[in-house]
C-alpha atoms as a PDB file:
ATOM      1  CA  UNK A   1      62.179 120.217 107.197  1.00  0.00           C
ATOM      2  CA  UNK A   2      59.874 122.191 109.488  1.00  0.00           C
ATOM      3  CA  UNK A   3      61.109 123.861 112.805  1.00  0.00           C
ATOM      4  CA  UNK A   4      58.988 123.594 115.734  1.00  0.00           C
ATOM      5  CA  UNK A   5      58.946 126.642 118.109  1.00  0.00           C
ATOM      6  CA  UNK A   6      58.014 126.436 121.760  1.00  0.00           C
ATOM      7  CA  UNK A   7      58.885 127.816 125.080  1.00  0.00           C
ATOM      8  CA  UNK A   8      58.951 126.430 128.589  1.00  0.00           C
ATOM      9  CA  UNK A   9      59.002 128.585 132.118  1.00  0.00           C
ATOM     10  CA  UNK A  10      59.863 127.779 135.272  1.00  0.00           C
ATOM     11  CA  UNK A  11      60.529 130.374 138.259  1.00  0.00           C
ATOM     12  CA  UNK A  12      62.625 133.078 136.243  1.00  0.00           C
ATOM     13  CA  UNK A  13      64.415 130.850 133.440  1.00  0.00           C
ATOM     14  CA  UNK A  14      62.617 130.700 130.234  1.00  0.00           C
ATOM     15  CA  UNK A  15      63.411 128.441 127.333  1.00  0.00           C
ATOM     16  CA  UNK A  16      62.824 128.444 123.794  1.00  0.00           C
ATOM     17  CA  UNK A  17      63.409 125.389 121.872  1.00  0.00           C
ATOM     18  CA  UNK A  18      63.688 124.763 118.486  1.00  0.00           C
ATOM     19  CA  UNK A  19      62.952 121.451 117.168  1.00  0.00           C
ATOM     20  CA  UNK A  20      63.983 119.633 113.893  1.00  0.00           C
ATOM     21  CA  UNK A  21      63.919 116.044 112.583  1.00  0.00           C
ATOM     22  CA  UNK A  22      67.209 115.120 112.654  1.00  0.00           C
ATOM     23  CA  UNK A  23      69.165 114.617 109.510  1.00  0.00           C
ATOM     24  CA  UNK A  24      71.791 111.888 110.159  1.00  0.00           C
ATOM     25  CA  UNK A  25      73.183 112.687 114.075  1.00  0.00           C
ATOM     26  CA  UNK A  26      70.885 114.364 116.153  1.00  0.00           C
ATOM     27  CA  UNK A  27      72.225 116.811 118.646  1.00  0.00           C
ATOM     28  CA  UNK A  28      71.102 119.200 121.799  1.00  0.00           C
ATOM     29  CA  UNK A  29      72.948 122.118 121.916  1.00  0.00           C
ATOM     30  CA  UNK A  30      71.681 124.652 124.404  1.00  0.00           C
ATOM     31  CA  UNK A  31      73.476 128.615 124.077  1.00  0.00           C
ATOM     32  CA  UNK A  32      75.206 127.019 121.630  1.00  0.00           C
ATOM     33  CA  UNK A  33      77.040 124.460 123.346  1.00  0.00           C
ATOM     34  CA  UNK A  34      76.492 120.737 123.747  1.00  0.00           C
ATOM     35  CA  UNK A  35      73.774 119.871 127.022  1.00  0.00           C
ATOM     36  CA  UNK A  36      76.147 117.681 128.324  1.00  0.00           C
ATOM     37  CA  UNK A  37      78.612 120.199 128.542  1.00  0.00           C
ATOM     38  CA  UNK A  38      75.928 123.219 130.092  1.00  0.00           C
ATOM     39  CA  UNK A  39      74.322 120.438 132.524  1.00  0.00           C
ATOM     40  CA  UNK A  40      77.256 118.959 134.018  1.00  0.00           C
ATOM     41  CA  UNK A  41      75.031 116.750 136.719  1.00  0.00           C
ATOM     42  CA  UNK A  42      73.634 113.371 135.693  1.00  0.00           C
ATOM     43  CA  UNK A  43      70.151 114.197 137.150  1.00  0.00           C
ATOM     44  CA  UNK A  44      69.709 117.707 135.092  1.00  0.00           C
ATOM     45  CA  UNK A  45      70.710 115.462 131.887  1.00  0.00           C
ATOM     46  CA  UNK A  46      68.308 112.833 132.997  1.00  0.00           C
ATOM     47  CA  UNK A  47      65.433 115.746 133.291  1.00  0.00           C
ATOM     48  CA  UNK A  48      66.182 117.193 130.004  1.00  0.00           C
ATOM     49  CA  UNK A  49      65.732 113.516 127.810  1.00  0.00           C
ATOM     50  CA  UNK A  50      62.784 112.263 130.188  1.00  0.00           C
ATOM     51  CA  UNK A  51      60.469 113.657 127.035  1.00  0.00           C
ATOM     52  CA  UNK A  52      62.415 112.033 124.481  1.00  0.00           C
ATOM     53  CA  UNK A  53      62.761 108.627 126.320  1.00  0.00           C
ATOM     54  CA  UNK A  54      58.580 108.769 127.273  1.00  0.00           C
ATOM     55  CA  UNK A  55      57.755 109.032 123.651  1.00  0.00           C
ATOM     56  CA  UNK A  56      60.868 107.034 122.280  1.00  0.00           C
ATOM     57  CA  UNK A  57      62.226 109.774 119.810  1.00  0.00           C
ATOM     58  CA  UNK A  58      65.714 109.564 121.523  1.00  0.00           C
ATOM     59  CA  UNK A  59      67.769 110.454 118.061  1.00  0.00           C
ATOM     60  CA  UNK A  60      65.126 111.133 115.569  1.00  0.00           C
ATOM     61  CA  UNK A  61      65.255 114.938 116.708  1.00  0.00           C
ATOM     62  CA  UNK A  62      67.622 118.094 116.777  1.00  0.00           C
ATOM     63  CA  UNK A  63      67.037 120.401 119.657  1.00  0.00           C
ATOM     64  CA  UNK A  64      68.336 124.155 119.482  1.00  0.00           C
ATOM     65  CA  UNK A  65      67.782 125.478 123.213  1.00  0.00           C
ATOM     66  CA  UNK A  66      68.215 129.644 124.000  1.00  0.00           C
ATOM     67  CA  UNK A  67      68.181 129.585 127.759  1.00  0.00           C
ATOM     68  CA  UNK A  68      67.865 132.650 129.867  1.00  0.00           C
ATOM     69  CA  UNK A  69      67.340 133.501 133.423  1.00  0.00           C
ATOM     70  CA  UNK A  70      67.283 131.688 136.543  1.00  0.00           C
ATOM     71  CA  UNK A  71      69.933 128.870 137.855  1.00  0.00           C
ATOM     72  CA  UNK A  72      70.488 125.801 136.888  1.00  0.00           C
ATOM     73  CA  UNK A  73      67.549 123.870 138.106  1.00  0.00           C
ATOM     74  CA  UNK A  74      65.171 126.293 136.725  1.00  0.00           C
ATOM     75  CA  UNK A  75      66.497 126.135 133.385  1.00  0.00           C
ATOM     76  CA  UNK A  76      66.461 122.293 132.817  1.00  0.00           C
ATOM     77  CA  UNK A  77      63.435 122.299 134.204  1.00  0.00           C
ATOM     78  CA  UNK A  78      62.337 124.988 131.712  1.00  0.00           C
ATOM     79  CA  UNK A  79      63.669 123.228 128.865  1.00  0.00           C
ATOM     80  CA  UNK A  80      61.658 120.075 129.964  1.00  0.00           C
ATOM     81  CA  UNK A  81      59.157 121.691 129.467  1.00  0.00           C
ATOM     82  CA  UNK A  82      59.871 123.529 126.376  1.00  0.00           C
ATOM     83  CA  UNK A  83      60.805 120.275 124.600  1.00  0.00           C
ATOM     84  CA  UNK A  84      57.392 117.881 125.753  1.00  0.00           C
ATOM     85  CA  UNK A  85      55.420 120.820 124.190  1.00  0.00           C
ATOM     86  CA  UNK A  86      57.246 120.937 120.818  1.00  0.00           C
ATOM     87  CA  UNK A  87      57.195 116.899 120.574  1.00  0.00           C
ATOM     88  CA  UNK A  88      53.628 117.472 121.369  1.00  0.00           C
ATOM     89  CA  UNK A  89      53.168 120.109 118.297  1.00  0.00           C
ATOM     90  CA  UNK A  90      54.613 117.942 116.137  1.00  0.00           C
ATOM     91  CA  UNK A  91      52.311 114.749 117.116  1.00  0.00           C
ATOM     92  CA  UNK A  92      49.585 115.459 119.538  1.00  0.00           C
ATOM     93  CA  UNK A  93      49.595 111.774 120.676  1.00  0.00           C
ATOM     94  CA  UNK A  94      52.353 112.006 122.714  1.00  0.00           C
ATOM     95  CA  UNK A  95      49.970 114.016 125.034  1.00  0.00           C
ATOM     96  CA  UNK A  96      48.543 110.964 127.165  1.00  0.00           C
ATOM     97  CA  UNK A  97      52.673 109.609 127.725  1.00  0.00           C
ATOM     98  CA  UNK A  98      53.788 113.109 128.654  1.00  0.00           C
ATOM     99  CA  UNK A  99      50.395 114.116 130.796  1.00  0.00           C
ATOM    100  CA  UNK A 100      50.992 110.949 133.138  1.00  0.00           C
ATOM    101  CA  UNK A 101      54.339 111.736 134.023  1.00  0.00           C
ATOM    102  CA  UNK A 102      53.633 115.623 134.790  1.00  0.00           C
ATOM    103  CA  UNK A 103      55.759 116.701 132.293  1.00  0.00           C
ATOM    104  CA  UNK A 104      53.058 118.992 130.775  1.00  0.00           C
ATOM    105  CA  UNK A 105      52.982 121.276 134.205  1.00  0.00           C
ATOM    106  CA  UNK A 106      54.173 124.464 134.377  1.00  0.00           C
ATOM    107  CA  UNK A 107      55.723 124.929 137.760  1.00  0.00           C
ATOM    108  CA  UNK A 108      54.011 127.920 138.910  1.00  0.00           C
ATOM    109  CA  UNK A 109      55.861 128.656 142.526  1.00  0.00           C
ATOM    110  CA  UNK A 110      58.098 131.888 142.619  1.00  0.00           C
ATOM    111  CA  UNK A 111      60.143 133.642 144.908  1.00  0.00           C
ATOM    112  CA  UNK A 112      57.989 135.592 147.091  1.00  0.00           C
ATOM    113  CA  UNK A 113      59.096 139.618 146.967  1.00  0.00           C
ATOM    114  CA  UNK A 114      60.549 141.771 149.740  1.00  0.00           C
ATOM    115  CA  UNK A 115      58.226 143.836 151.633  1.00  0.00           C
ATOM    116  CA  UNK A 116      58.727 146.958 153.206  1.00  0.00           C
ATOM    117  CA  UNK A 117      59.178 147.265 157.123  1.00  0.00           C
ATOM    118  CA  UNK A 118      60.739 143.516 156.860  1.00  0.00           C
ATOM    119  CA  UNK A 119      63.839 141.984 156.605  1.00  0.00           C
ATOM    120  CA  UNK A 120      62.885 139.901 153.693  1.00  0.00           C
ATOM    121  CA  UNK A 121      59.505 138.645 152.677  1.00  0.00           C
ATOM    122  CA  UNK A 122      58.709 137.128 155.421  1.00  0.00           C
ATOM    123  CA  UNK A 123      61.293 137.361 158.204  1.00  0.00           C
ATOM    124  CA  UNK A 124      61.047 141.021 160.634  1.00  0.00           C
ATOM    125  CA  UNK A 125      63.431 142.779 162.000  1.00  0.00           C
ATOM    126  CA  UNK A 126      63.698 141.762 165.788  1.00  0.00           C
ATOM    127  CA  UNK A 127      61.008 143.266 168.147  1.00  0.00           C
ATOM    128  CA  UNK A 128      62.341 144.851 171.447  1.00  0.00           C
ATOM    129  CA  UNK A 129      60.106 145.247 173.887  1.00  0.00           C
ATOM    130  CA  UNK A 130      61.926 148.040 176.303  1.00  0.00           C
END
């Protein structure tokens, strides 16, 4: 029984998952509680078993998911991520499947910081001419 260790980023949430072949019932449990249950929306649970459904493993594996940073979005998305590149360590010919779809891209946009003199990082404080 070998554990796979990988991580997955996307804006400020960062994922580590932990994957093992599933003995009997295979589970997700991200922070320790059941995905359903910490991605209440039908699209972020769609997001997080797009990987498993590409390469048909839906069952065969156990997922352990520490999730920290970011909102919501970020951190499904992030555990995407996460999870495509351990199925990939474990067979690296789930790469083509998995490349096609996108699922292999890190998201790399940010929030873009506060500069000085401005209201936020893009938006100045009003301009009076007299």
């Amino acid at each position: 029984m070998e554990v796979t260790n990988t991580k997955g980023r996307r804006k400020t949430a960062i994922a580590r998952v932990y994957l093992i072949e599933a003995e009997g019932e295979s589970k997700i449990t991200v922070n320790k509680r059941d995905y359903k249950d910490y991605f209440p929306t039908p699209l972020l649970q769609y997001n997080i078993m797009q990987p498993l459904n590409v390469t048909n493993n839906v069952g065969k594996y156990s997922i352990t998911a520490l999730i920290d940073g970011g909102g919501i979005t970020g951190q499904a998305e992030a555990l995407r991520l996460a999870m495509a590149r351990a199925l990939i360590e474990k067979d690296p010919s789930y790469r083509p499947a998995l490349k096609v779809i996108g699922l292999l891209r890190r998201d790399p946009r940010m929030v873009e910081r506060k500069k000085y003199g401005q209201k936020k990082a893009r938006k100045r404080f009003q301009f009076s001419k007299r």
